[in-house]
Protein backbone atom coordinates (compact mmCIF):
# COMPACT_ATOMS: atom_id res chain seq x y z
CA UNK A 1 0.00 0.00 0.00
CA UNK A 2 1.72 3.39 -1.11
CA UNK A 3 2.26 6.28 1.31
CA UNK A 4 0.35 9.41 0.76
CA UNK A 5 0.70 13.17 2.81
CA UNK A 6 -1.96 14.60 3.24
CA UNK A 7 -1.17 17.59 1.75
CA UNK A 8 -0.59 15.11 -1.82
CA UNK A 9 -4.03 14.14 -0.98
CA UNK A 10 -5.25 17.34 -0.89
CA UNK A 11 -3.43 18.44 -4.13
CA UNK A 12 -4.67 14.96 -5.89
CA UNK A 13 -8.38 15.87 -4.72
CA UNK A 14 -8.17 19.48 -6.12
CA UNK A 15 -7.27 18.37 -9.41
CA UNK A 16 -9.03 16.06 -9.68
CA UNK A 17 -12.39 18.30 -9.37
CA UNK A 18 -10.72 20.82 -11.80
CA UNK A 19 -9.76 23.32 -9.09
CA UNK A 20 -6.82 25.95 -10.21
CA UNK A 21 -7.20 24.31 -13.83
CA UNK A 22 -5.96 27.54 -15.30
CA UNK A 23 -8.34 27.13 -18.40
CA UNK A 24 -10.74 29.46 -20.28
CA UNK A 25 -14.24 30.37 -19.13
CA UNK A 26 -16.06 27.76 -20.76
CA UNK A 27 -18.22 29.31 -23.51
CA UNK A 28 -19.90 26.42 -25.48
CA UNK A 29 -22.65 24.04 -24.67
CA UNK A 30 -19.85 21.07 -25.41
CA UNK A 31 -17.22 22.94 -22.96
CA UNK A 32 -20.62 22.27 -20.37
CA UNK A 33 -20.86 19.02 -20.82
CA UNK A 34 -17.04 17.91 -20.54
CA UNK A 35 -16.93 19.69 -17.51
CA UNK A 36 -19.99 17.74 -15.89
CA UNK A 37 -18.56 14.85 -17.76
CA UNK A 38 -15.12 15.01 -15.52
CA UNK A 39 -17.03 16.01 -12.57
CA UNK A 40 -19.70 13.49 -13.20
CA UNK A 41 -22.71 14.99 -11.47
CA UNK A 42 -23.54 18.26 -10.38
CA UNK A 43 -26.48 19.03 -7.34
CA UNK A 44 -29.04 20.50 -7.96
CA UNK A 45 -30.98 22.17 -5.10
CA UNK A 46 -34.10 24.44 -5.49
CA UNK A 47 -32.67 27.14 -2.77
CA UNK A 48 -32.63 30.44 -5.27
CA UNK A 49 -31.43 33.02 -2.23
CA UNK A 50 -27.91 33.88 -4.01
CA UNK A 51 -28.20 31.67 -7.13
CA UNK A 52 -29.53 28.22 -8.21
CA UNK A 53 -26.73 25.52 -6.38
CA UNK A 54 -26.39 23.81 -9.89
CA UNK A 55 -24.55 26.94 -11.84
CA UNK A 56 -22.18 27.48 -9.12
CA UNK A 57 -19.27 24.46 -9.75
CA UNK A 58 -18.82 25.47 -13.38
CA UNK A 59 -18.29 29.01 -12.23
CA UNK A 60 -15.94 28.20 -8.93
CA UNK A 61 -13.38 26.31 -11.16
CA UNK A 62 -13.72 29.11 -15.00
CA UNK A 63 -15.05 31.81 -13.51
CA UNK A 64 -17.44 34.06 -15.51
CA UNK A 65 -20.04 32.54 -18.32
CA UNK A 66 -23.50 32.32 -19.92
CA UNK A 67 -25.73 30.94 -17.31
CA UNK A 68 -27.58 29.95 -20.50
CA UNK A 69 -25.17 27.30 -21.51
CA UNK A 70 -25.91 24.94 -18.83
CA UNK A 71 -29.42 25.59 -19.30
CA UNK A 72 -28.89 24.30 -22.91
CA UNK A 73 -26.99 21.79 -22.21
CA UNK A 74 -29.21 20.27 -19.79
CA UNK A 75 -32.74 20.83 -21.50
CA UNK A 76 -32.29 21.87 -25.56
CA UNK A 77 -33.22 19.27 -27.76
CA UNK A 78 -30.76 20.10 -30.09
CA UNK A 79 -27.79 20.84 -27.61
CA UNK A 80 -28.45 18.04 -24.90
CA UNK A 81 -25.93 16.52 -23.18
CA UNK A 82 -27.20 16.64 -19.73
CA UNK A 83 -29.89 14.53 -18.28
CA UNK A 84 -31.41 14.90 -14.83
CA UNK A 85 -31.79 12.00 -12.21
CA UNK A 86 -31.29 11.14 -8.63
CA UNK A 87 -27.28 11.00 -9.08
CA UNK A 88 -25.73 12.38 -5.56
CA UNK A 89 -29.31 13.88 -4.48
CA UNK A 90 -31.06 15.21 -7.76
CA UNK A 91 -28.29 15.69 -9.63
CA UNK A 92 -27.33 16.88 -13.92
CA UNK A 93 -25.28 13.89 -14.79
CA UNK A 94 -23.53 13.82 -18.44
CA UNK A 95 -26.44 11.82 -20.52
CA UNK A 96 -24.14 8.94 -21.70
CA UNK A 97 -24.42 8.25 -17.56
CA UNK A 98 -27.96 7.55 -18.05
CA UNK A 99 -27.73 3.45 -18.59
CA UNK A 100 -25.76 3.39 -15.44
CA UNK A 101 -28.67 3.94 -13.24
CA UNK A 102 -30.36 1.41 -14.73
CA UNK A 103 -30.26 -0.57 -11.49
CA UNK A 104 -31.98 2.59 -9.60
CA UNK A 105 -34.95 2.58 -11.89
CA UNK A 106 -35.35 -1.24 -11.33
CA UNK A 107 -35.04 -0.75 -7.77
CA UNK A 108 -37.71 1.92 -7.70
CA UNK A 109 -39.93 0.38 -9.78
CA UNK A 110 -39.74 -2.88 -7.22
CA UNK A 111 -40.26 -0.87 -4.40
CA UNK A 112 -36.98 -0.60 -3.04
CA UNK A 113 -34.72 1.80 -2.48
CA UNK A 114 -35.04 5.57 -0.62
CA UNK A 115 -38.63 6.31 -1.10
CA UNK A 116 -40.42 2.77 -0.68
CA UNK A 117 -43.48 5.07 -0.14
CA UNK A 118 -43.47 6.45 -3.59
CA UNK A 119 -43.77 2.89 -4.86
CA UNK A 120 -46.47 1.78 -2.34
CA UNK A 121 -48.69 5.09 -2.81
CA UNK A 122 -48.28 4.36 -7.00
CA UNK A 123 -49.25 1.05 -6.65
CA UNK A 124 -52.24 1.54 -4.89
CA UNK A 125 -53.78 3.91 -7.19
CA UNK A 126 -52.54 2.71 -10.62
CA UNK A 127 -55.37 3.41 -12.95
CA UNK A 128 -54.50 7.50 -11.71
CA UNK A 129 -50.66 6.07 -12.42
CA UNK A 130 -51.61 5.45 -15.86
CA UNK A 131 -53.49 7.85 -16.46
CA UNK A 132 -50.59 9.96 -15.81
CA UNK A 133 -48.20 8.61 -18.03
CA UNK A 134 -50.94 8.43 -20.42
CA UNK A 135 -51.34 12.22 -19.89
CA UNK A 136 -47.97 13.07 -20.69
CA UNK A 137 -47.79 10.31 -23.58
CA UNK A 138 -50.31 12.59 -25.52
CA UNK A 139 -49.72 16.14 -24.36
CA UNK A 140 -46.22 16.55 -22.98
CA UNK A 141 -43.78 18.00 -21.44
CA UNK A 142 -46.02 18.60 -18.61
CA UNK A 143 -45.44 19.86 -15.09
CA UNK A 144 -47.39 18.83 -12.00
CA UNK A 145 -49.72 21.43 -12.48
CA UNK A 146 -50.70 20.80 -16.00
CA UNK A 147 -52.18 17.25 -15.60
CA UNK A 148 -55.78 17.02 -14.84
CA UNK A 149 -55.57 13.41 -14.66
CA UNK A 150 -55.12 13.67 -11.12
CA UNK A 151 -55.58 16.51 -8.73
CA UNK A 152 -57.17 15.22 -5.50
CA UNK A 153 -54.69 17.00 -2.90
CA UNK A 154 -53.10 14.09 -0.46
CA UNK A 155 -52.11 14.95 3.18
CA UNK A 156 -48.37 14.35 4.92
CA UNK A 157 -44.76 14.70 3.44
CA UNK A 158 -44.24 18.10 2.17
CA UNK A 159 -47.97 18.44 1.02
CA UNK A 160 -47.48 17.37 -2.46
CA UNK A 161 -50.48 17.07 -4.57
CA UNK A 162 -51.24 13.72 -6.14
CA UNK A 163 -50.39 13.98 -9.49
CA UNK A 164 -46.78 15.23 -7.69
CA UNK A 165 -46.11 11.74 -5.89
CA UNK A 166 -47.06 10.23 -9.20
CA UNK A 167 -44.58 12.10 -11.30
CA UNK A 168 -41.88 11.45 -8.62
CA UNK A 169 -42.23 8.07 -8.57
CA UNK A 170 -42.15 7.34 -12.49
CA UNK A 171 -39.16 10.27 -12.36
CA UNK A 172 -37.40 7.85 -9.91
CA UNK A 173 -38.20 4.80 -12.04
CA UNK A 174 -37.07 6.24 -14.82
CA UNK A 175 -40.25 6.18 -16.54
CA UNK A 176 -40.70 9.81 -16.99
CA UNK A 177 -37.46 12.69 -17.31
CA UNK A 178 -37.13 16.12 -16.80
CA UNK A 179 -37.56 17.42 -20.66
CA UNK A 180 -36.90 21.58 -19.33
CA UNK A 181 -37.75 23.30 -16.48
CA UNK A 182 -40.76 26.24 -16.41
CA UNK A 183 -39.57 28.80 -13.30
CA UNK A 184 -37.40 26.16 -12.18
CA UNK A 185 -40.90 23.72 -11.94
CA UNK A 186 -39.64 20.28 -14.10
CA UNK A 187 -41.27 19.88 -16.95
CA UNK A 188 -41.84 15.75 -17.55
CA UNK A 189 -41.82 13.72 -20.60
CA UNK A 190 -41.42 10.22 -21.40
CA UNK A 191 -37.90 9.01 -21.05
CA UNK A 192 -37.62 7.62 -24.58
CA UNK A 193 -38.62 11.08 -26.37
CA UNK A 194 -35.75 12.80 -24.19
CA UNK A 195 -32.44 10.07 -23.74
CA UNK A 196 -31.34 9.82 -27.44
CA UNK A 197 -32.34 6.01 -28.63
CA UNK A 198 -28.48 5.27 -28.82
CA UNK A 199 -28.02 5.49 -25.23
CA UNK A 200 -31.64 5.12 -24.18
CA UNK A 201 -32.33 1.40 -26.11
CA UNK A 202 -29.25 -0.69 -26.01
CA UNK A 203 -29.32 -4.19 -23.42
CA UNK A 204 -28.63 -2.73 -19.69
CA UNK A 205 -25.34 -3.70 -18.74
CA UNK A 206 -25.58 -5.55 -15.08
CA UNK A 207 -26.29 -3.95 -11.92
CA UNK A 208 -22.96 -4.89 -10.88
CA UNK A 209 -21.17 -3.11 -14.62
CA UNK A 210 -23.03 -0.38 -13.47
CA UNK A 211 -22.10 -0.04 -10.05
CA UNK A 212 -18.86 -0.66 -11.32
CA UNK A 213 -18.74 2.39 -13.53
CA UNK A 214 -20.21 5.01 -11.50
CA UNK A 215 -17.70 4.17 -8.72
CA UNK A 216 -14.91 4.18 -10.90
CA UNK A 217 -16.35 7.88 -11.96
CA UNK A 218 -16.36 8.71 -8.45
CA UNK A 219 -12.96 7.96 -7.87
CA UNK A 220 -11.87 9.63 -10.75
CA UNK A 221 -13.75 12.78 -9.94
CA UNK A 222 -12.56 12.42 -6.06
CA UNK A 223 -9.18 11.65 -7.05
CA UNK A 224 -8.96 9.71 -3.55
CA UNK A 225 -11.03 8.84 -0.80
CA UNK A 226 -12.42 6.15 1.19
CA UNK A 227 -15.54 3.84 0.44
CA UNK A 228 -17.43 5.99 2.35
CA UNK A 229 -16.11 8.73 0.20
CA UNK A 230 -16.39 6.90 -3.08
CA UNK A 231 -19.66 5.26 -2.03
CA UNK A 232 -21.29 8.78 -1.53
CA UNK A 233 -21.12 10.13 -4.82
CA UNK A 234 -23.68 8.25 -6.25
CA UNK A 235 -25.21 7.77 -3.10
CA UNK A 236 -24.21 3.72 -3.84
CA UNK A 237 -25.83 1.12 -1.44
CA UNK A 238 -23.39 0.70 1.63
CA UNK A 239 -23.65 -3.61 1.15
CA UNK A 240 -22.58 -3.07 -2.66
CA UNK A 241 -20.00 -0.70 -2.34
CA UNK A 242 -16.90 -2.33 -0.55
CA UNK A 243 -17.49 -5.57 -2.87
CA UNK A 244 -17.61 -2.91 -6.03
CA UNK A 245 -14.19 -1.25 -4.82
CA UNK A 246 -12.60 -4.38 -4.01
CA UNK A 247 -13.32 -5.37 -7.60
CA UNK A 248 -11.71 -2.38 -8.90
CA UNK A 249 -8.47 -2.86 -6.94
CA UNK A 250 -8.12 -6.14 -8.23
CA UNK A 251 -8.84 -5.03 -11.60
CA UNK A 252 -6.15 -2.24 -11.40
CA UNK A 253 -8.24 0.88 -11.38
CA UNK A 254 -8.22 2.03 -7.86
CA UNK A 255 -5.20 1.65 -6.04
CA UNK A 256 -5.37 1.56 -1.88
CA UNK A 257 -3.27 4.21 -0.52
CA UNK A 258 -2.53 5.14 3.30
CA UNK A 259 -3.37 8.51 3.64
CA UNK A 260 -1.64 10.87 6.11
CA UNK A 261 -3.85 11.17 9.09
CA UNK A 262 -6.64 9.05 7.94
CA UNK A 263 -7.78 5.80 10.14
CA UNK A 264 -9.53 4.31 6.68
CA UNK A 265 -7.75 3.09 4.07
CA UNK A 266 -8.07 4.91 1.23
CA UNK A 267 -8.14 4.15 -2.34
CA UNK A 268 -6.98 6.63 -5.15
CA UNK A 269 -8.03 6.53 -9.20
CA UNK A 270 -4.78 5.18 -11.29
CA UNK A 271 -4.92 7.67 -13.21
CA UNK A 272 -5.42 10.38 -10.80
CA UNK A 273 -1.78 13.49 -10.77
CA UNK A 274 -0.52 15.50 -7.89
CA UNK A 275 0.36 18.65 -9.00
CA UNK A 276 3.45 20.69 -6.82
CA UNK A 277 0.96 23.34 -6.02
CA UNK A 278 -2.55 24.10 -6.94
CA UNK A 279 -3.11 27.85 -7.15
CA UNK A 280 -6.82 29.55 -7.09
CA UNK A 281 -9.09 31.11 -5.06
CA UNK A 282 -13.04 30.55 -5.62
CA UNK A 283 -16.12 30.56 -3.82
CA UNK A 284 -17.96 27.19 -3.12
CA UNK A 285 -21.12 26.37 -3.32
CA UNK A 286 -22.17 24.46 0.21
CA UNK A 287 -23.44 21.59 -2.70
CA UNK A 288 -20.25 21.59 -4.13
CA UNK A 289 -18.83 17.78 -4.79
CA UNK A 290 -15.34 19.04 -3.41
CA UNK A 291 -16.98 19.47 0.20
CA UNK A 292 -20.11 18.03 0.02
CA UNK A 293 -18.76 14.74 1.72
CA UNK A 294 -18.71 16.53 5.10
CA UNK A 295 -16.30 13.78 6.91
CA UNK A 296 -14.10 13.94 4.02
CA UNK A 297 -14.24 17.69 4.10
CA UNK A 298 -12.64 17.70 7.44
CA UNK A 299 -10.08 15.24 6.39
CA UNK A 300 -9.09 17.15 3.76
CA UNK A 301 -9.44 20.54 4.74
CA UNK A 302 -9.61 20.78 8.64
CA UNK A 303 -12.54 22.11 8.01
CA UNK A 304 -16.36 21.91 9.84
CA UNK A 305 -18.46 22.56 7.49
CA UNK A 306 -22.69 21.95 7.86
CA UNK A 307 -25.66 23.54 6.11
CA UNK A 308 -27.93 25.35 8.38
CA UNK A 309 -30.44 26.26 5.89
CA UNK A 310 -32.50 24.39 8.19
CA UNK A 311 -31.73 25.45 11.53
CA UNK A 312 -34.04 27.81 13.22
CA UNK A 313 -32.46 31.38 12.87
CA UNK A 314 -31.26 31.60 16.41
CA UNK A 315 -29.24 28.52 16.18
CA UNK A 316 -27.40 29.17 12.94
CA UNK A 317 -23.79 29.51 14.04
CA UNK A 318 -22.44 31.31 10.56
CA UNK A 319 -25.77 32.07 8.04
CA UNK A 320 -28.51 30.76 6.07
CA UNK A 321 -26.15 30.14 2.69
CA UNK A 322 -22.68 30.17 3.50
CA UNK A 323 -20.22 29.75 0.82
CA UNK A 324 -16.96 28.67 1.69
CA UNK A 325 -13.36 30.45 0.12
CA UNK A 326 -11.16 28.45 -0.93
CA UNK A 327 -7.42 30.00 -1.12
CA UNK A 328 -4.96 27.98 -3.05
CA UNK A 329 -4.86 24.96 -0.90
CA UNK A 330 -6.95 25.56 2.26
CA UNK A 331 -10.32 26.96 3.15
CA UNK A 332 -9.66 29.82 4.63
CA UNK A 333 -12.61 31.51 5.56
CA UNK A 334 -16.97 31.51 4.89
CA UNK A 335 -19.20 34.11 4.06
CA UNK A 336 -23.09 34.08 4.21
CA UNK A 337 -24.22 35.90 0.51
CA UNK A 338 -27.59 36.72 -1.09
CA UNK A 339 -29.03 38.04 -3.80
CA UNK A 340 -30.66 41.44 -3.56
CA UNK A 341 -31.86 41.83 -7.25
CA UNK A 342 -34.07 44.49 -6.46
CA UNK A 343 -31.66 46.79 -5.54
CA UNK A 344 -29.04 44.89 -7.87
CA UNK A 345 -26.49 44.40 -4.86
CA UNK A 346 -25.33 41.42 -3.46
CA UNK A 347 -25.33 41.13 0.53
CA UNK A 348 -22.88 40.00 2.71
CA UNK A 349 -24.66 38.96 6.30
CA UNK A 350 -21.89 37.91 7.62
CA UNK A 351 -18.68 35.83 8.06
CA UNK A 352 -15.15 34.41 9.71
CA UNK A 353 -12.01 33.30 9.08
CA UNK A 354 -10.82 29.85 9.94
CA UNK A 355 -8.61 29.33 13.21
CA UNK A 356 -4.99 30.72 12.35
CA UNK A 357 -6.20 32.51 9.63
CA UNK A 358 -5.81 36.10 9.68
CA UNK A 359 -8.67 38.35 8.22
CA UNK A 360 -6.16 40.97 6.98
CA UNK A 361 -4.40 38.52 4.81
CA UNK A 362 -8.15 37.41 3.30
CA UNK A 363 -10.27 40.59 2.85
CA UNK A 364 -8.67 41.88 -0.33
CA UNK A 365 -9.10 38.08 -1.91
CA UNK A 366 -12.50 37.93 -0.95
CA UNK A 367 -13.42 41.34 -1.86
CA UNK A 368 -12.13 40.38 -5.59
CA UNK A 369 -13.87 37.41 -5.42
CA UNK A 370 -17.15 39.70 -4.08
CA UNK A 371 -17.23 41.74 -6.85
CA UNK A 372 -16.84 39.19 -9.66
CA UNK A 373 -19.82 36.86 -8.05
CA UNK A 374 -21.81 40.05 -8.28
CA UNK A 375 -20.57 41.02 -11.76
CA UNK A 376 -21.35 37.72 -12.72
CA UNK A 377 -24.76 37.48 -11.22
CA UNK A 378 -25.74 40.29 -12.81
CA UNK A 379 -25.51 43.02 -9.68
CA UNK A 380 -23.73 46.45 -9.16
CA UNK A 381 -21.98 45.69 -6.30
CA UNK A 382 -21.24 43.72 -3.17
CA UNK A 383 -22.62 45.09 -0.04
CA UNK A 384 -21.79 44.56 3.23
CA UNK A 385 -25.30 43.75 5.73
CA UNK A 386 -23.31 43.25 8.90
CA UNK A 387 -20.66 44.89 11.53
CA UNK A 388 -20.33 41.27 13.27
CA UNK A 389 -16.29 40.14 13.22
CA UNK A 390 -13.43 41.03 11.98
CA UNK A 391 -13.24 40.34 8.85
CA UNK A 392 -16.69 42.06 7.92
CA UNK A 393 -15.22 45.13 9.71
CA UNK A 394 -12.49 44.86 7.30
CA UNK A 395 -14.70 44.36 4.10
CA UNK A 396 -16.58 47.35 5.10
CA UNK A 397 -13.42 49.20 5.38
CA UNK A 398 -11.82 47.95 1.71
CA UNK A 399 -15.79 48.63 0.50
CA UNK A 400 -15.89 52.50 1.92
């Protein structure tokens, strides 16, 4: 088993997500989808306070481009090369990925898997199932609030109508796919009319191929990491996924590495470089697949890092969307951002720097980084909400 420092591991996991690249803004719909394609999903998460979650990775890693792109690459006919499905959470995965969650759909479809409800509450009421599909069959793309094939309202979860769970459910079996999105509402369609026939008809390959490739994507996209790391990209079943990287060690593509620091072994992509030094500084998204392994996050990074989009406002310990900044090779500090289209500014609530870090060798990094997110979001100017710490008594200061 070779030796690795953490700080190798650290500089293998940056490159391997395309951090400190040094390439172009991407600026075609095929630049898009080799991106995705080396990252091999990206979340997507309907939070819209700073920006949608989804158009954040291409930017942390290029920088500035057409928000549009991604939207064509992910839902025009012509330009497609994006599909979406339940990759990490629900995730844009490159659309030759699509016969690799084969298995999922099965799974779903037998009423197995994350939501067993789904499955039960469809298979109780399958003429309204049908007539769903049916629905969509003759007039789609439709959204949930198009079909009038069923609209009783049903109680519990998140108070999704009917017709909702219904969609869901042949979404998660792979029945129906996102064909575009209508004010960020999916719009479904049958799967066959969306996943070209090339990729969409041929035999499945076995669940086990499958399994196979997405964790060999993972690793590649990771660079290095545990099963537990690996495992969580694609959100693989815990049972299958030490028997799937055990295969690929024995077949040569991962290769199990003792990483500095690290009680689990860990495994790293053959193909996977260590740069000397990886230079950038960017702004993550808190969905980001660099950090969104939190365990691994800390291993990496020395860094604590939860959402607390959730958490009641009086317990939220650094903001409602904090965005980590990433300085060359550490995470040096977070900062809580949003969107204030109306008076085209963006707002900083608050923020810190990490233990040893001091805020006078940040501020000017993060005010550059500021004023390009705002720039790029289509807003005036960064603005500065709070008084609260150091380093937001410094931003104010660099700002006035």
């Amino acid at each position: 088993v070779s030796a690795v420092s953490l700080s190798e591991a650290l500089r293998i996991a940056l490159d391997a997500q395309q951090i400190g690249s040094g390439k172009a803004s991407p600026a075609t719909v095929r630049r898009m989808g080799d991106i995705v394609r080396r990252l091999g999903v990206i979340q997507i998460d309907s939070v819209n306070v700073l920006v949608r979650s989804h158009f954040l990775p291409v930017y942390s890693r290029y920088g500035s481009y057409p928000m549009a792109l991604l939207e064509r690459a992910a839902y025009e006919p012509k330009s497609r090369c994006l599909f979406e499905y339940w990759g990490h959470e629900a995730s844009l995965l490159p659309i030759e990925s699509f016969p690799l969650f084969r298995w999922r759909m099965d799974q779903a479809r037998r009423g197995e898997g994350t939501w067993k409800s789904l499955r039960r509450y469809a298979t109780e009421h399958k003429q309204a199932v049908d007539a769903v599909r049916e629905e969509i069959r003759a007039r789609g793309p439709l959204g949930a609030g198009d079909l009038i094939a069923a609209e009783r309202s049903k109680g519990g979860w998140w108070g999704w109508s009917e017709s909702k769970e219904i969609l869901e459910w042949l979404f998660w079996s792979g029945q129906v796919t996102t064909a575009g999105r209508r004010n960020f509402e999916r719009l479904y369609d049958l799967t066959e009319r969306v996943i070209p026939d090339a990729i969409f008809s041929p035999p499945p390959l076995s669940k086990e191929d499958q399994q196979r490739e997405l964790m060999t994507i993972a690793a590649r996209a990771a660079g290095v990491g545990t099963v537990k790391d690996l495992r969580d990209y694609f959100r693989l079943p815990v049972a299958d996924a030490g028997t799937r990287v055990q295969e690929l060690v024995e077949a040569g593509v991962l290769v199990p590495v003792a990483v500095e620091g690290w009680k689990q072994q860990g495994y790293m992509h053959r193909d996977a470089r260590c740069p000397r030094k990886v230079a950038a500084v960017a702004l993550l998204s808190p969905f980001d697949s660099l950090i969104w392994e939190r365990q691994r996050t800390e291993r990496l990074f020395d860094f604590h890092f939860r959402l607390e989009i959730y958490t009641p406002l009086h317990k939220r310990v650094h903001g409602y969307y904090v965005l980590p900044l990433l300085m060359d090779e550490r995470i040096v500090a977070r900062v809580d951002l949003k969107s204030d289209r109306a008076a085209s500014r963006l707002l900083v609530r608050g923020g810190s720097v990490e233990a040893g870090v001091e805020p006078a060798a940040v501020v000017a990094a993060l005010a550059e980084q500021l004023q390009k997110l705002a720039e790029w979001l289509g807003l005036e100017r960064f603005v500065v909400a709070t008084r609260r710490g150091d380093l937001m008594k410094l931003l104010r200061q660099l700002r006035l």
